[in-house]
PDB file of N, CA and C in Angstrom:
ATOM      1  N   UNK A   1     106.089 123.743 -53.853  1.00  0.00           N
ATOM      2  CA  UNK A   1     105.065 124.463 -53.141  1.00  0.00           C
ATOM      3  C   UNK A   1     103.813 123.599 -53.083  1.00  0.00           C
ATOM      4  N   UNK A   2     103.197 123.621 -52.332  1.00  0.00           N
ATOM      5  CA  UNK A   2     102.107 122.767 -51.840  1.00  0.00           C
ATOM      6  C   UNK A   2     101.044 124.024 -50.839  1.00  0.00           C
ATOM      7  N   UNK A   3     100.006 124.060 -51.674  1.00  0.00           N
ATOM      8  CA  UNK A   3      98.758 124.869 -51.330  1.00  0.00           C
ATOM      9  C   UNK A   3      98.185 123.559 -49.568  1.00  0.00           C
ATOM     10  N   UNK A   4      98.169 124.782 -49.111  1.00  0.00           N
ATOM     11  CA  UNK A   4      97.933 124.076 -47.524  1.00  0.00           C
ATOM     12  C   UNK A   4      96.577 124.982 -46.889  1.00  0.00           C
ATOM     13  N   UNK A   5      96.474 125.871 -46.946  1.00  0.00           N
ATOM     14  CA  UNK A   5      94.937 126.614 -46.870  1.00  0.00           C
ATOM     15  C   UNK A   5      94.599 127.984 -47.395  1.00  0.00           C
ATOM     16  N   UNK A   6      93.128 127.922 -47.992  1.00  0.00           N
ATOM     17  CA  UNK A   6      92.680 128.706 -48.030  1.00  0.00           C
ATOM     18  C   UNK A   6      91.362 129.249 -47.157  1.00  0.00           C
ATOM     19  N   UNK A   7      91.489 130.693 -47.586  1.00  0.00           N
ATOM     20  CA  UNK A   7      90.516 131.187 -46.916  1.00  0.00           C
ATOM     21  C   UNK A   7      89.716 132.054 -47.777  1.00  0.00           C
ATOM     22  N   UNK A   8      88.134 132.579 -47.525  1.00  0.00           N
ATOM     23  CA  UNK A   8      88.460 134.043 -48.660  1.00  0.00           C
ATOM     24  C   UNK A   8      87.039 134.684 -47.172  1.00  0.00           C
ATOM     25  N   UNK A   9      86.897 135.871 -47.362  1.00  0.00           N
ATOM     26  CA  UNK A   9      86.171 136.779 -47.146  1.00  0.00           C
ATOM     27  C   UNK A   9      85.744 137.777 -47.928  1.00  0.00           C
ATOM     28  N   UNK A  10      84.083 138.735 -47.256  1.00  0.00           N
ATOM     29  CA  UNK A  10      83.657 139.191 -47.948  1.00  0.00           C
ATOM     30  C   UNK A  10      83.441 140.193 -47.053  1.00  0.00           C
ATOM     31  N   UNK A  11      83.931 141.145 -48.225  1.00  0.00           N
ATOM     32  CA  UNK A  11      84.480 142.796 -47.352  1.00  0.00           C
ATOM     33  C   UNK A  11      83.488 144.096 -47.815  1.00  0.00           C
ATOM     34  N   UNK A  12      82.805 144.572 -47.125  1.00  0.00           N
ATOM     35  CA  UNK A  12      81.742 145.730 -47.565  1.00  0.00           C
ATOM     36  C   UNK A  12      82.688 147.371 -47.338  1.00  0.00           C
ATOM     37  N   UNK A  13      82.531 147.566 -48.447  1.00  0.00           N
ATOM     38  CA  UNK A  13      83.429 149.263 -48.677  1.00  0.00           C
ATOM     39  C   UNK A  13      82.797 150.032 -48.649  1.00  0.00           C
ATOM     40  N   UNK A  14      81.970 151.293 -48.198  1.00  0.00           N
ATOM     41  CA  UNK A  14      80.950 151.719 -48.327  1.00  0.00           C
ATOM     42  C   UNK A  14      81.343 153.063 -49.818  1.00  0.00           C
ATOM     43  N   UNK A  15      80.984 153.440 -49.917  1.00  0.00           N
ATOM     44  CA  UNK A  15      81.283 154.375 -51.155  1.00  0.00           C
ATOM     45  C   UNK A  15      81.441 155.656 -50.698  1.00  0.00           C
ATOM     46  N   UNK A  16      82.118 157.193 -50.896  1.00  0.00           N
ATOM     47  CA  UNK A  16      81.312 158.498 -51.062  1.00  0.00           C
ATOM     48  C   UNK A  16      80.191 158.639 -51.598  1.00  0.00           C
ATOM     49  N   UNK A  17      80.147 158.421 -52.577  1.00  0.00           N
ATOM     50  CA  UNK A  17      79.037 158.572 -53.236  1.00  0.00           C
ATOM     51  C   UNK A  17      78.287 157.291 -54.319  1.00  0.00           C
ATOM     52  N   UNK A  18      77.015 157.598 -54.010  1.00  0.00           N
ATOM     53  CA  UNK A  18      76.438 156.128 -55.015  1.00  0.00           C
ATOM     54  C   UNK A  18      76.773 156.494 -56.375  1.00  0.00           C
ATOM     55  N   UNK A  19      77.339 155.192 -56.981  1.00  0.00           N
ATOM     56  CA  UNK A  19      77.236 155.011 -58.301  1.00  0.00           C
ATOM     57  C   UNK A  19      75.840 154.436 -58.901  1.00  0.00           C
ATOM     58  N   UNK A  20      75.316 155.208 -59.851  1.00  0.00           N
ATOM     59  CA  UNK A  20      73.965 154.547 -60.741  1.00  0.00           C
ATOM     60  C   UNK A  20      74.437 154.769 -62.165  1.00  0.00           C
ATOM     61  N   UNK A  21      73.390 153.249 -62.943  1.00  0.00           N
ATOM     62  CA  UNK A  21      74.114 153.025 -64.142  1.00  0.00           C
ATOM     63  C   UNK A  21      72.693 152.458 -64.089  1.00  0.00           C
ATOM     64  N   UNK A  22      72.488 152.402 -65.761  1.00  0.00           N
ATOM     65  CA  UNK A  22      70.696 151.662 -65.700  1.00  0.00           C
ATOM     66  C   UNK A  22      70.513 150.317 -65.585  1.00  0.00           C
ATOM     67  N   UNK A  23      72.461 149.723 -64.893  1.00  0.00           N
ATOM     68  CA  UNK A  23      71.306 148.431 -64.246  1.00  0.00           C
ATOM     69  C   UNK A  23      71.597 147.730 -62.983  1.00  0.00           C
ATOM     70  N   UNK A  24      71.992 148.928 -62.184  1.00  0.00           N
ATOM     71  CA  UNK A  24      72.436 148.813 -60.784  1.00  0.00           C
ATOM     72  C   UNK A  24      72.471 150.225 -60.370  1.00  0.00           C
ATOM     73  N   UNK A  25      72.767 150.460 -59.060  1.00  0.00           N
ATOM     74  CA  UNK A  25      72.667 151.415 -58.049  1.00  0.00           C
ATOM     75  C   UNK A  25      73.443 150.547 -56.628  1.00  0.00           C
ATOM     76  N   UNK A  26      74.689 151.606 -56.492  1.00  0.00           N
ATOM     77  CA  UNK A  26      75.777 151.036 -55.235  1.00  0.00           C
ATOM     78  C   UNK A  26      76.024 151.984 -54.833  1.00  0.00           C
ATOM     79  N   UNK A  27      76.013 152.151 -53.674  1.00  0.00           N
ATOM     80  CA  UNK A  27      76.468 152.549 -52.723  1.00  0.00           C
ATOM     81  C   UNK A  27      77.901 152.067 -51.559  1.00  0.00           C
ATOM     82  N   UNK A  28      77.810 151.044 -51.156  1.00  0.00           N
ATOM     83  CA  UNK A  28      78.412 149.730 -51.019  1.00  0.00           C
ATOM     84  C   UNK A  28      79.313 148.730 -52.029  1.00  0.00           C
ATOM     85  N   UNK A  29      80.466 148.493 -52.122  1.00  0.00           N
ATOM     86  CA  UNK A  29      81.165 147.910 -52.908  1.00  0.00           C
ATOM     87  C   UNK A  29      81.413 146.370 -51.985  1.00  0.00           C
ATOM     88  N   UNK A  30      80.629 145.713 -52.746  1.00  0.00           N
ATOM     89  CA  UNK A  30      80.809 144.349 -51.729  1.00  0.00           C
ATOM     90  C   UNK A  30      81.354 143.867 -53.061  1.00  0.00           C
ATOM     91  N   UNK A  31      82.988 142.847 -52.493  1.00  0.00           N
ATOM     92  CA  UNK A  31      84.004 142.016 -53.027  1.00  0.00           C
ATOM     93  C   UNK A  31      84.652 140.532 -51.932  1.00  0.00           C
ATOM     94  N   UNK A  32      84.728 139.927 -53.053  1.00  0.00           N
ATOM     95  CA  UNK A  32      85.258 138.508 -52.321  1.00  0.00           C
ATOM     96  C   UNK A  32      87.155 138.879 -52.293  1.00  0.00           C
ATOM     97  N   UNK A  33      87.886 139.097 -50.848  1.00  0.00           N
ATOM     98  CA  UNK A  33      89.051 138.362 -51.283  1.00  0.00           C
ATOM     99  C   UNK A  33      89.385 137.291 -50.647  1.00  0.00           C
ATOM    100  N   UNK A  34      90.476 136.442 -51.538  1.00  0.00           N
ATOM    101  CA  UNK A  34      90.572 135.357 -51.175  1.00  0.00           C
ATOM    102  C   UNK A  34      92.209 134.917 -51.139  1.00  0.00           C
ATOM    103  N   UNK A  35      92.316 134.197 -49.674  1.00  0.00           N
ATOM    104  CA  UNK A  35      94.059 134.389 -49.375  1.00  0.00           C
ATOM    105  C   UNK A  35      94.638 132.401 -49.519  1.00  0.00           C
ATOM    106  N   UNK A  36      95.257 132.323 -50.212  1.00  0.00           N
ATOM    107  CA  UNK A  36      95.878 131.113 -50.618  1.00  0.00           C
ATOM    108  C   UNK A  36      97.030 130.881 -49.729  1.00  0.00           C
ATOM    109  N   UNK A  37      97.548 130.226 -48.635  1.00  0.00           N
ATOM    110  CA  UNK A  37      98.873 129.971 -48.433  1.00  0.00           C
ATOM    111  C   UNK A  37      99.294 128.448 -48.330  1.00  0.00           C
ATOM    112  N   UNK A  38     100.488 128.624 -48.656  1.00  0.00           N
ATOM    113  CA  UNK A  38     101.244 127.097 -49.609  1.00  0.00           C
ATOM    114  C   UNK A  38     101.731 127.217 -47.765  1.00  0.00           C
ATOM    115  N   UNK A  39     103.146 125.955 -48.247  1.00  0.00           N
ATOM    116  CA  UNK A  39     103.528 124.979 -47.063  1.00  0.00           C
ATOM    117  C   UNK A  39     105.130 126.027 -46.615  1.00  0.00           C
ATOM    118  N   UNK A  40     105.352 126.712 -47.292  1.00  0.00           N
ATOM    119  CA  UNK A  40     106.458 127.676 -46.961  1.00  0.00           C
ATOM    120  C   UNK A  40     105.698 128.916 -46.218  1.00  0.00           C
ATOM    121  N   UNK A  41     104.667 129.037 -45.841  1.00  0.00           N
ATOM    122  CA  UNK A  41     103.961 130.119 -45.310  1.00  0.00           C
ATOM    123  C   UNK A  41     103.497 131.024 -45.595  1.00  0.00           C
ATOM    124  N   UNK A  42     103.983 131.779 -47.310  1.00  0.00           N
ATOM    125  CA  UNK A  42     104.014 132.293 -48.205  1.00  0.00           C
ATOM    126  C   UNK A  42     102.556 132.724 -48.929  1.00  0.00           C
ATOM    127  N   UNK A  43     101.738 133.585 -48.850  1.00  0.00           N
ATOM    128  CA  UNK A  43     100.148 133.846 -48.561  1.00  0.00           C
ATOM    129  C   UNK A  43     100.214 134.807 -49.747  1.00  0.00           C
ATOM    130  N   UNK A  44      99.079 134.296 -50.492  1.00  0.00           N
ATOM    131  CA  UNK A  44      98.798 135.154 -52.291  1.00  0.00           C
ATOM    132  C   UNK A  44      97.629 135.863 -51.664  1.00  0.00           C
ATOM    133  N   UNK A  45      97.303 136.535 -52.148  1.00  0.00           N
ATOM    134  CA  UNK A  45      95.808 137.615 -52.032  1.00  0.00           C
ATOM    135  C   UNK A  45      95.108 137.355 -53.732  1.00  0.00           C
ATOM    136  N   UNK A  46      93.531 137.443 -53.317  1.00  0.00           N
ATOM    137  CA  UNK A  46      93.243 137.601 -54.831  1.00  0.00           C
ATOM    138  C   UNK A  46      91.727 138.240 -54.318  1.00  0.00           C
ATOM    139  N   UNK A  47      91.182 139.045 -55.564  1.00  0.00           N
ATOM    140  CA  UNK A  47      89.963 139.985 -54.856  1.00  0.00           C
ATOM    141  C   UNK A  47      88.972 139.610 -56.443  1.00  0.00           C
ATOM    142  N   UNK A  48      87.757 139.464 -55.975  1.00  0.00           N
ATOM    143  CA  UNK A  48      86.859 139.542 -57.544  1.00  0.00           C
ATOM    144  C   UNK A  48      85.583 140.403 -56.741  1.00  0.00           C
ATOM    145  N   UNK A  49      85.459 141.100 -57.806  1.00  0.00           N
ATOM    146  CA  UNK A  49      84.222 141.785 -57.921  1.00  0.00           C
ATOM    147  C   UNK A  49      82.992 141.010 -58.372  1.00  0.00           C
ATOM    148  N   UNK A  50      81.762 140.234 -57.924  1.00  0.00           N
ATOM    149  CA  UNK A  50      81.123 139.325 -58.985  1.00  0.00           C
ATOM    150  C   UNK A  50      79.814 140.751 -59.080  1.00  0.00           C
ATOM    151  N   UNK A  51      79.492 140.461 -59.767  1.00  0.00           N
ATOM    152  CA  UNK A  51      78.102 141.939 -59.986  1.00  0.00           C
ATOM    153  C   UNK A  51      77.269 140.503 -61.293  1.00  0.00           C
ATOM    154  N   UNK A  52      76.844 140.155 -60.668  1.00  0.00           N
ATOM    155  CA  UNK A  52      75.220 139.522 -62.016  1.00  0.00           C
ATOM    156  C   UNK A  52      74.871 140.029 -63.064  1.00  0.00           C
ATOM    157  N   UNK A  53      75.130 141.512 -62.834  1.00  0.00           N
ATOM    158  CA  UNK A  53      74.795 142.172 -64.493  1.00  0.00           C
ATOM    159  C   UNK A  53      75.861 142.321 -65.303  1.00  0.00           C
ATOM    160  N   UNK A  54      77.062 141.801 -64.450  1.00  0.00           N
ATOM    161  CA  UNK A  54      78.481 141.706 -65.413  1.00  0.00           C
ATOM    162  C   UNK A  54      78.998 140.573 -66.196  1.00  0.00           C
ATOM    163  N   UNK A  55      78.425 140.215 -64.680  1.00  0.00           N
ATOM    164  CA  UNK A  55      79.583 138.690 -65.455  1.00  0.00           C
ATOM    165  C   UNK A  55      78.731 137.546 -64.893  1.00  0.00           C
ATOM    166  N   UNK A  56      77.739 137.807 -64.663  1.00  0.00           N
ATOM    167  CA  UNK A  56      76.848 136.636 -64.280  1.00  0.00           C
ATOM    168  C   UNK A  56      76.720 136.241 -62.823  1.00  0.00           C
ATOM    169  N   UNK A  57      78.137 136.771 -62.229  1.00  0.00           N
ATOM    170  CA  UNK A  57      78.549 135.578 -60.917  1.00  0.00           C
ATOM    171  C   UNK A  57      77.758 136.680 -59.877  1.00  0.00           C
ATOM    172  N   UNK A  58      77.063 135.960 -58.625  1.00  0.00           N
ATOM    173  CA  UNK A  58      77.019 136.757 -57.523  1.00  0.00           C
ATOM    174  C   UNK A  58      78.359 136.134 -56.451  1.00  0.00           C
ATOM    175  N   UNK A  59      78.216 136.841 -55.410  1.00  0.00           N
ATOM    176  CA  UNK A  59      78.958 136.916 -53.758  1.00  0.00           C
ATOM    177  C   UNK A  59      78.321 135.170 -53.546  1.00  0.00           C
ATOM    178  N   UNK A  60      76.818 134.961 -53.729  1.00  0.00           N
ATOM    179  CA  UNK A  60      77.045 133.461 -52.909  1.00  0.00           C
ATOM    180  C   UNK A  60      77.286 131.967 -54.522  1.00  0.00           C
ATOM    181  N   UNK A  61      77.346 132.783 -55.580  1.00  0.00           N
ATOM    182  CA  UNK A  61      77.596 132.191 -56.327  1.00  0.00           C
ATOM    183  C   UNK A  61      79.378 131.417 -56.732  1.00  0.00           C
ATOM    184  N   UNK A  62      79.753 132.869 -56.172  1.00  0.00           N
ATOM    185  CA  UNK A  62      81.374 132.319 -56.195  1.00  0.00           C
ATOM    186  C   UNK A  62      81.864 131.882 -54.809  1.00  0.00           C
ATOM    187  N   UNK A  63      80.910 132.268 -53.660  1.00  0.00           N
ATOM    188  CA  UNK A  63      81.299 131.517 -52.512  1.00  0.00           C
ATOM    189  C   UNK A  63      81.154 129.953 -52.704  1.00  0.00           C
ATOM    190  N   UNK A  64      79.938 129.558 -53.391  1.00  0.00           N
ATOM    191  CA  UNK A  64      79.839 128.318 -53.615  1.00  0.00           C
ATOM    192  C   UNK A  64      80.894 127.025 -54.688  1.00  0.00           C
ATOM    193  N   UNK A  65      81.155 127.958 -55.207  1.00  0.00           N
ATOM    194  CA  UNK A  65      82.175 126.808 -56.198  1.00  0.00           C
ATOM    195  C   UNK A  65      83.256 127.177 -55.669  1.00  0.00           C
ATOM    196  N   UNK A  66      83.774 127.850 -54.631  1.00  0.00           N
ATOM    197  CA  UNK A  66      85.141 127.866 -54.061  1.00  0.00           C
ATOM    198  C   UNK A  66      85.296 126.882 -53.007  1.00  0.00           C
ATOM    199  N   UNK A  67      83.913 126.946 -52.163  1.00  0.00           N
ATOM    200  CA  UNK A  67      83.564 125.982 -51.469  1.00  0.00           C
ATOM    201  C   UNK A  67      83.523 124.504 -51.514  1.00  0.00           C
ATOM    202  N   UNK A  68      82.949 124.464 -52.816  1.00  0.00           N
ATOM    203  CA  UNK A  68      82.229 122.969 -53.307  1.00  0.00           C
ATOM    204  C   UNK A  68      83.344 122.401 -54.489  1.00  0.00           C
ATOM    205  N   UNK A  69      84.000 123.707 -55.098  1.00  0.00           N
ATOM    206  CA  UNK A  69      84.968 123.011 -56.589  1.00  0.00           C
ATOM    207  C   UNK A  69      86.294 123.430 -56.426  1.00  0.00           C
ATOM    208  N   UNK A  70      86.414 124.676 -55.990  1.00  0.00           N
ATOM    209  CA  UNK A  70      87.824 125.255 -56.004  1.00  0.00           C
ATOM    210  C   UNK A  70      88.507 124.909 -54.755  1.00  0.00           C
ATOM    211  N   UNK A  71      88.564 125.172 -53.960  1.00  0.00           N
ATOM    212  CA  UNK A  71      88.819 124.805 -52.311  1.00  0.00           C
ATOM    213  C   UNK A  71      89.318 123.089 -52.374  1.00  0.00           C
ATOM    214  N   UNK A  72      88.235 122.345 -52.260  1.00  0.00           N
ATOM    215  CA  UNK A  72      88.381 120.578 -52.610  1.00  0.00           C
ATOM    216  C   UNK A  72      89.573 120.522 -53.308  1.00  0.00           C
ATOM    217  N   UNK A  73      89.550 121.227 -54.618  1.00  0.00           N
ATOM    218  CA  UNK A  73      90.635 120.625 -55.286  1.00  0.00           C
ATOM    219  C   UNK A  73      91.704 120.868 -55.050  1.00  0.00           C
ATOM    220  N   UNK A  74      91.985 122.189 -54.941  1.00  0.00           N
ATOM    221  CA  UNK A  74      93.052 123.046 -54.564  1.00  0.00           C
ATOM    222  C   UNK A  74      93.977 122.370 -53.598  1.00  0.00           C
ATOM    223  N   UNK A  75      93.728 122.272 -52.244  1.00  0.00           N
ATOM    224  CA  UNK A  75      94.175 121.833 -51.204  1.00  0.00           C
ATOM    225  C   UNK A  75      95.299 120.622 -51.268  1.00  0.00           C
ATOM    226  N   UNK A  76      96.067 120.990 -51.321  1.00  0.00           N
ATOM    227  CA  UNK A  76      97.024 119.843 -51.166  1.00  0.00           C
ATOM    228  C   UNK A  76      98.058 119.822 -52.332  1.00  0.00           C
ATOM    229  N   UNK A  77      97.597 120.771 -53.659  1.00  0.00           N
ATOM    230  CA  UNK A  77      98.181 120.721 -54.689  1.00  0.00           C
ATOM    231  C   UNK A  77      99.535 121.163 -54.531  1.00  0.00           C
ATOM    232  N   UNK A  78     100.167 120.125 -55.683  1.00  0.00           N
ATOM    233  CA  UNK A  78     101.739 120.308 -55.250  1.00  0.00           C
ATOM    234  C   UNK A  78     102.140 121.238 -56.711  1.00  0.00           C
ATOM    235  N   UNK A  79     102.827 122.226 -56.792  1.00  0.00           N
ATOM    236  CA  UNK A  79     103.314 122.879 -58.029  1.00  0.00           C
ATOM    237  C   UNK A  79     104.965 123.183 -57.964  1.00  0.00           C
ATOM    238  N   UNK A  80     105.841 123.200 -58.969  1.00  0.00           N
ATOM    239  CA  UNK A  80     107.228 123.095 -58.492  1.00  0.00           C
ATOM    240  C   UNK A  80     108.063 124.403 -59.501  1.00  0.00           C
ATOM    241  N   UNK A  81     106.877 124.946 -60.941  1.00  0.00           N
ATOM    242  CA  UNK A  81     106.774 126.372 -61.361  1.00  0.00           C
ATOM    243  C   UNK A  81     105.308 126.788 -61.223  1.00  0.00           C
ATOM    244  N   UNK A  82     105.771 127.962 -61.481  1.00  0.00           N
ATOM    245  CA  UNK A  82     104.587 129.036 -61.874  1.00  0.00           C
ATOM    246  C   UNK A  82     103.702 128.684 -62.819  1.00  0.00           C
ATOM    247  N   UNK A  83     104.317 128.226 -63.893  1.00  0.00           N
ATOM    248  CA  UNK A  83     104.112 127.878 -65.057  1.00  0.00           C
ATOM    249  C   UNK A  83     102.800 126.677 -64.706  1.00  0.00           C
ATOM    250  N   UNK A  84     102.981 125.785 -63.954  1.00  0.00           N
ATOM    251  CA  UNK A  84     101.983 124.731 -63.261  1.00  0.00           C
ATOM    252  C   UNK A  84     101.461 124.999 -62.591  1.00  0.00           C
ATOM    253  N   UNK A  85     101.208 126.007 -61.786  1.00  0.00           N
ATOM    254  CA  UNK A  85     100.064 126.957 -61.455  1.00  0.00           C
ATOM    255  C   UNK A  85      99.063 127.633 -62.605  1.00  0.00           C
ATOM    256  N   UNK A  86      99.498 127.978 -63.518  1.00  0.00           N
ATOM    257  CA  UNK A  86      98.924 128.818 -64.382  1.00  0.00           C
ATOM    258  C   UNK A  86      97.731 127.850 -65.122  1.00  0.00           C
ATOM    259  N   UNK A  87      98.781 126.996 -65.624  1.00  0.00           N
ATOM    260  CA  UNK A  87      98.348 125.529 -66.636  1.00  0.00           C
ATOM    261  C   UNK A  87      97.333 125.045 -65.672  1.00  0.00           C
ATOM    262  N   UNK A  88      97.354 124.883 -64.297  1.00  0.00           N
ATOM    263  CA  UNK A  88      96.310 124.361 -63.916  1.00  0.00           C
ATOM    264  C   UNK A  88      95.275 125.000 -63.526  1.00  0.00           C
ATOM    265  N   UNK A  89      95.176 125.979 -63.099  1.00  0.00           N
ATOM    266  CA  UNK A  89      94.054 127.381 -63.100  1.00  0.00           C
ATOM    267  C   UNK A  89      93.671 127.350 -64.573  1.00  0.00           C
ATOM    268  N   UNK A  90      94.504 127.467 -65.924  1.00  0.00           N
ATOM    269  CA  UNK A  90      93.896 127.289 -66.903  1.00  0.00           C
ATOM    270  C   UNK A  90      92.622 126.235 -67.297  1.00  0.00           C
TER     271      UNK A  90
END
């Protein structure tokens, strides 16, 4: 398998109702997903939530190292298990 493109987008969900917590207020569920397909045509999905008061990451924070670190590298990678997928995401 050989990673041949990615893509990701950023998808706005609007809510029923706002969630408040004392260190945010949403209404809106904005998430990155992001679609991987290898050289067999074969297309992974993957979705992250980044929220700043969670986990540090924002929407243009993880756009950027997918862009600039993950993406670059990714592209072209050849894997022949799972197992070498994993190990190298590790």
């Amino acid at each position: 398998m050989e990673i041949k493109k990615i893509t990701f987008h950023i998808i706005s969900i609007p809510m029923n109702i706002s969630v408040r917590h004392a260190l945010a207020e949403r209404s809106v569920a904005e998430n990155l997903v992001l679609l991987v397909e290898d050289s067999d045509g074969n297309v992974g999905v993957g979705e992250c939530c980044p929220r700043d008061y969670v986990t540090g990451e924002t929407l243009e924070s993880v756009q950027e190292n997918l862009s600039n670190v993950f993406i670059p590298q990714a592209l072209g990678k050849k894997f022949t298990h799972f197992i070498e997928v994993v190990d190298w995401l590790t």
